[in-house]
C-alpha atoms as a PDB file:
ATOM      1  CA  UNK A   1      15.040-126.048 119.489  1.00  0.00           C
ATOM      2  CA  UNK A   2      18.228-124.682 120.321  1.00  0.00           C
ATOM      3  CA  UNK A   3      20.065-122.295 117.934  1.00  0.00           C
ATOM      4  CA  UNK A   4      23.534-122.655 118.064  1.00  0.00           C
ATOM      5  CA  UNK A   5      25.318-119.285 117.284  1.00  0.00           C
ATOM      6  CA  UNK A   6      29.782-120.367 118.132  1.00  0.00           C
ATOM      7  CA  UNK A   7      31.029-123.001 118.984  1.00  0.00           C
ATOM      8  CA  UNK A   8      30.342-122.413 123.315  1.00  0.00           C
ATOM      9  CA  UNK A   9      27.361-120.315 123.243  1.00  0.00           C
ATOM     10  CA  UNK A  10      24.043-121.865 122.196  1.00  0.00           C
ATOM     11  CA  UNK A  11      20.778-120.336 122.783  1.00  0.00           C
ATOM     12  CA  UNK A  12      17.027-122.083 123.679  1.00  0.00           C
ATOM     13  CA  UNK A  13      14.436-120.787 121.522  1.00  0.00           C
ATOM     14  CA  UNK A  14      12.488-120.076 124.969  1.00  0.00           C
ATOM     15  CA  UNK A  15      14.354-117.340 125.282  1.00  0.00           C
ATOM     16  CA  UNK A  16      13.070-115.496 121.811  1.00  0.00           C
ATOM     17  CA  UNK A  17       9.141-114.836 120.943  1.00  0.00           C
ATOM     18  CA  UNK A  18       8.085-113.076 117.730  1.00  0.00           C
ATOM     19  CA  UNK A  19       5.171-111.081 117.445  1.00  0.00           C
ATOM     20  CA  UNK A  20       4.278-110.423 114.347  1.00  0.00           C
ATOM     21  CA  UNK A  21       2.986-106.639 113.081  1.00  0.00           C
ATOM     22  CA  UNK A  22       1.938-104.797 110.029  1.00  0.00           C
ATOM     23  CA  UNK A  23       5.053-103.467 108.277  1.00  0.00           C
ATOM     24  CA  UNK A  24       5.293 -99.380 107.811  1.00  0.00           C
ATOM     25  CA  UNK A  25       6.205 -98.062 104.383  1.00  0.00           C
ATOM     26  CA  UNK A  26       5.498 -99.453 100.630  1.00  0.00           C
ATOM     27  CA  UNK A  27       4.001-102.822 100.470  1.00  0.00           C
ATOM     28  CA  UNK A  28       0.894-102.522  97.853  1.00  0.00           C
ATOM     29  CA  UNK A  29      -2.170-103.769  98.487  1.00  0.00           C
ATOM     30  CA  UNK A  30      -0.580-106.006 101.643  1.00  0.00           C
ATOM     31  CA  UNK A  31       1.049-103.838 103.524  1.00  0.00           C
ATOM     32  CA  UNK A  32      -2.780-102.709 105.410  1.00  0.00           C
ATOM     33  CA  UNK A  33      -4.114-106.160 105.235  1.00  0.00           C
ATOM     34  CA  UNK A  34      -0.971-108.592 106.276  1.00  0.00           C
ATOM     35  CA  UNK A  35       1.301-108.564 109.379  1.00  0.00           C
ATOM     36  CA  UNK A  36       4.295-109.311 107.804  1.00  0.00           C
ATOM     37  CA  UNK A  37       6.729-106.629 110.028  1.00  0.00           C
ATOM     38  CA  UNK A  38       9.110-109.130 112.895  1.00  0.00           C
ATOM     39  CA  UNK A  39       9.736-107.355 116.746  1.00  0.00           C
ATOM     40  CA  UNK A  40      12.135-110.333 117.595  1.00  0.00           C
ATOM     41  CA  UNK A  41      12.377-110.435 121.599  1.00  0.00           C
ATOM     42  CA  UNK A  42      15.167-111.791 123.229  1.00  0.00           C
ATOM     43  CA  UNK A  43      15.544-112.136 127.499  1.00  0.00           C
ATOM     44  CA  UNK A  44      19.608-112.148 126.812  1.00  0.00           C
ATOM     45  CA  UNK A  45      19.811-111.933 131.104  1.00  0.00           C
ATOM     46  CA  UNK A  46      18.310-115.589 131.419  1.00  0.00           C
ATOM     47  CA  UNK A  47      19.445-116.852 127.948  1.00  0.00           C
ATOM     48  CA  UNK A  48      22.655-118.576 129.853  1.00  0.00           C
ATOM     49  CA  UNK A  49      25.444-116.280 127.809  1.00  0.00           C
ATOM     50  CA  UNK A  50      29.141-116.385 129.509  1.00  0.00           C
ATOM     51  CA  UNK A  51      28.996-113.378 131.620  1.00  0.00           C
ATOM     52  CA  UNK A  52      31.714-111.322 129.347  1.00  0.00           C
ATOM     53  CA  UNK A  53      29.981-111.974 126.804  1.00  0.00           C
ATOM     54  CA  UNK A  54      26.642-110.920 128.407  1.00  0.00           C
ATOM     55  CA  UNK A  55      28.299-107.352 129.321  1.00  0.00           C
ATOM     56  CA  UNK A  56      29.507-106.551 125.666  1.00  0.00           C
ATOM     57  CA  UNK A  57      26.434-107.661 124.177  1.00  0.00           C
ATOM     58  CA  UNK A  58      24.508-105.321 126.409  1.00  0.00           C
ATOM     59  CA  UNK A  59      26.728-102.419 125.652  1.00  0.00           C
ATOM     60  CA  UNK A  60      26.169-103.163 121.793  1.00  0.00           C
ATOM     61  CA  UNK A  61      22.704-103.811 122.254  1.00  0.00           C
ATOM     62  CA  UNK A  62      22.298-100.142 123.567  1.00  0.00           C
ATOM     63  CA  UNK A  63      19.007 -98.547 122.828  1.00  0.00           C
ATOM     64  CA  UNK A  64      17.630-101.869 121.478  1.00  0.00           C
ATOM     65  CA  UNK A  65      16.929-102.995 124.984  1.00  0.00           C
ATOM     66  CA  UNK A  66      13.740-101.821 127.104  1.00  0.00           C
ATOM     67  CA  UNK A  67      13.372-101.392 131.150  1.00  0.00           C
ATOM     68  CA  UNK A  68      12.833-105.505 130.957  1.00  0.00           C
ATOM     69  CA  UNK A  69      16.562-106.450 129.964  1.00  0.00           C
ATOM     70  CA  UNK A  70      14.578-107.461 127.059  1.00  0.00           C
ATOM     71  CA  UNK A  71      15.972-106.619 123.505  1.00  0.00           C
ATOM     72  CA  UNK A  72      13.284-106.258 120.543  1.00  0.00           C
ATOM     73  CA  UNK A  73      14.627-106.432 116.638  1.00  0.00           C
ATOM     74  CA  UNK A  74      12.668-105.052 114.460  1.00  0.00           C
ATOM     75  CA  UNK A  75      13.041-106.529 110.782  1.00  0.00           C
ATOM     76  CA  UNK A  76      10.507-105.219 107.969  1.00  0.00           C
ATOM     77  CA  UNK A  77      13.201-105.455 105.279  1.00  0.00           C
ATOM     78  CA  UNK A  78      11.041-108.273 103.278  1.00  0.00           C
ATOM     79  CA  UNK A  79       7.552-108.609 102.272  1.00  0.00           C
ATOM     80  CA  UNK A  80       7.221-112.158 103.401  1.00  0.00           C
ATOM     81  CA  UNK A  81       6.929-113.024 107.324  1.00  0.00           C
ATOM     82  CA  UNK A  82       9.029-115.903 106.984  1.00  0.00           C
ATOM     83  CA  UNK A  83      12.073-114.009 105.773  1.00  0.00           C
ATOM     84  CA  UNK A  84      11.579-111.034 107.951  1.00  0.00           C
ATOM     85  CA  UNK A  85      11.875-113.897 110.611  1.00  0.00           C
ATOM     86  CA  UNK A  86      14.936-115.233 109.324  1.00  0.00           C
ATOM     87  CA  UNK A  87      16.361-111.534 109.271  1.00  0.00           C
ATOM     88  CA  UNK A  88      15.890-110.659 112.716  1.00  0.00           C
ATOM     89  CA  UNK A  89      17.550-113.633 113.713  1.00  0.00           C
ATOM     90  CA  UNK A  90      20.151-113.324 111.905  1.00  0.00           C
ATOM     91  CA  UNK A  91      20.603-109.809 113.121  1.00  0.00           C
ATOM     92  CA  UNK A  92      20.341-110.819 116.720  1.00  0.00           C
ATOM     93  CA  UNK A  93      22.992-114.025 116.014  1.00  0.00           C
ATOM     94  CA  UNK A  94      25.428-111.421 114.149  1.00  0.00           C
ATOM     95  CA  UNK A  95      25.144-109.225 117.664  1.00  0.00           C
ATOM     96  CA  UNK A  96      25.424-111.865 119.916  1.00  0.00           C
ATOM     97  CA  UNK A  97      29.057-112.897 117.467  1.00  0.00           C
ATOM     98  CA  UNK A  98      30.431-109.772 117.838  1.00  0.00           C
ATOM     99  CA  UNK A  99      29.712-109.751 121.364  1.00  0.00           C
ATOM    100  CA  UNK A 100      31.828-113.006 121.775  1.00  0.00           C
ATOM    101  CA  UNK A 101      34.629-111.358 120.196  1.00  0.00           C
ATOM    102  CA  UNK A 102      36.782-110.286 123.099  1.00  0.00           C
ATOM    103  CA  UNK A 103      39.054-106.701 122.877  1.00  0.00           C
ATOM    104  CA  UNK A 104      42.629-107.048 122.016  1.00  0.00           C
ATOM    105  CA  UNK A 105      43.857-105.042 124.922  1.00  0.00           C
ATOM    106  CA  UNK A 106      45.262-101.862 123.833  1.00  0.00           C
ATOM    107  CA  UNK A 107      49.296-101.974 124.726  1.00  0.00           C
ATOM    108  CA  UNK A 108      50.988 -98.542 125.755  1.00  0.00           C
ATOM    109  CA  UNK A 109      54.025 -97.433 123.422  1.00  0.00           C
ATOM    110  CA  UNK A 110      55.599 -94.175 123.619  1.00  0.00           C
ATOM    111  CA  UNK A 111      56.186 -92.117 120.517  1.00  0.00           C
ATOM    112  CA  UNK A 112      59.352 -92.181 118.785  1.00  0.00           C
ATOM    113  CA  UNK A 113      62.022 -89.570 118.503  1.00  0.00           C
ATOM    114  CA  UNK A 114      61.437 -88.791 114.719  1.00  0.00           C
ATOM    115  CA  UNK A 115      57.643 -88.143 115.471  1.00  0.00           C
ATOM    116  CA  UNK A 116      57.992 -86.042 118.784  1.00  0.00           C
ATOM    117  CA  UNK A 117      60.479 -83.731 116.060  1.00  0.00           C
ATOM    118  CA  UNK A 118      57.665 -83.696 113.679  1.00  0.00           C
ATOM    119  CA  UNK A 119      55.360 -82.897 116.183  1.00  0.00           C
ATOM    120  CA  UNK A 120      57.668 -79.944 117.198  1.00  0.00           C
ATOM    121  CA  UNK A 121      58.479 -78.576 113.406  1.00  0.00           C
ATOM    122  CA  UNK A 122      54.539 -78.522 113.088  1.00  0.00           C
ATOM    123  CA  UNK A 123      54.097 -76.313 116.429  1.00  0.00           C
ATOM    124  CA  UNK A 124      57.044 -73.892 114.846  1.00  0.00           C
ATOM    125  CA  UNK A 125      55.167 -73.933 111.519  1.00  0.00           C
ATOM    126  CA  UNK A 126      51.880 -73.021 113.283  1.00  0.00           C
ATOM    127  CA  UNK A 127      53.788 -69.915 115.694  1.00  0.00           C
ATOM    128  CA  UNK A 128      55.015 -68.348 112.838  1.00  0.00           C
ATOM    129  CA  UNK A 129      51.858 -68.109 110.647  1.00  0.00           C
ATOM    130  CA  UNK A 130      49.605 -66.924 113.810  1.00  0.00           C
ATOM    131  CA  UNK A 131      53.238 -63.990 113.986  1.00  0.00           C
ATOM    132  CA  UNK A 132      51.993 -62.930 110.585  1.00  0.00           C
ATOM    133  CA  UNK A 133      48.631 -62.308 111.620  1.00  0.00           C
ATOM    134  CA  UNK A 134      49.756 -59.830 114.554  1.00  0.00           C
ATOM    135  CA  UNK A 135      49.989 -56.163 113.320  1.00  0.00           C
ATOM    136  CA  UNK A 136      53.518 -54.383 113.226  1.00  0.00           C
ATOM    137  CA  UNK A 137      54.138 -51.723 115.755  1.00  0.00           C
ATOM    138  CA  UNK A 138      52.272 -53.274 118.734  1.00  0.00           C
ATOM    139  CA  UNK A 139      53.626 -55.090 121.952  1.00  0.00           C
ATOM    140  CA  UNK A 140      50.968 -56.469 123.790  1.00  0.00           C
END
């Protein structure tokens, strides 16, 4: 099956494995008995991603990726395995989106006239409060 996340980047299910755990926190009588807790684990080096795209998904991906170039999700949100499942994909599609999103470069503009002024009224303002503070009589 292959998941397809924009419109150019598709990803084979190869490249994610779920393994299934037992979910920490409140659960009731379940949560010692079923393994309903997702670690989604996606090889995003051999998944085939556009190479820009590879390098800002890395850098969002951040601690979520081990030694392996391998990135684990976990989701635990649910009780049910099935929607935990759906959740960590979703999670790892919403990544790999925002990855694909490419920076507006920033463009250099200088500040104008009225602000350097305001800039400059607000330095005077500051010198003569810190002028109060000194005591009267002394030249240091």
């Amino acid at each position: 099956m292959i998941y397809q996340i924009t419109r150019s980047i598709s990803i084979d299910e190869r490249h994610i494995s779920f393994d299934f755990v037992r979910a920490e926190g409140p659960g009731g009588q379940n949560v010692n008995k079923v393994s309903t807790a997702v670690d989604l684990r996606f090889d995003w080096a051999n998944a085939g991603l556009p190479e820009a795209v590879a390098e800002r998904f890395r850098v969002l991906a951040g601690r979520r990726l081990n030694q392996d170039g391998v990135m684990i999700i976990k989701a635990q949100r649910f009780r049910s395995q099935e929607r935990n499942r759906e959740d960590a994909l979703e999670r790892l599609f919403d990544l790999i989106r925002q990855a694909a999103v490419p920076p507006v470069p920033r463009r250099s503009t200088r500040p104008t006239r009225a602000s350097k002024e305001r800039r400059l009224d607000a330095k005077k303002g500051r010198q003569s409060i810190k002028q109060g503070r000194r005591p009267v009589g002394r030249d240091d």
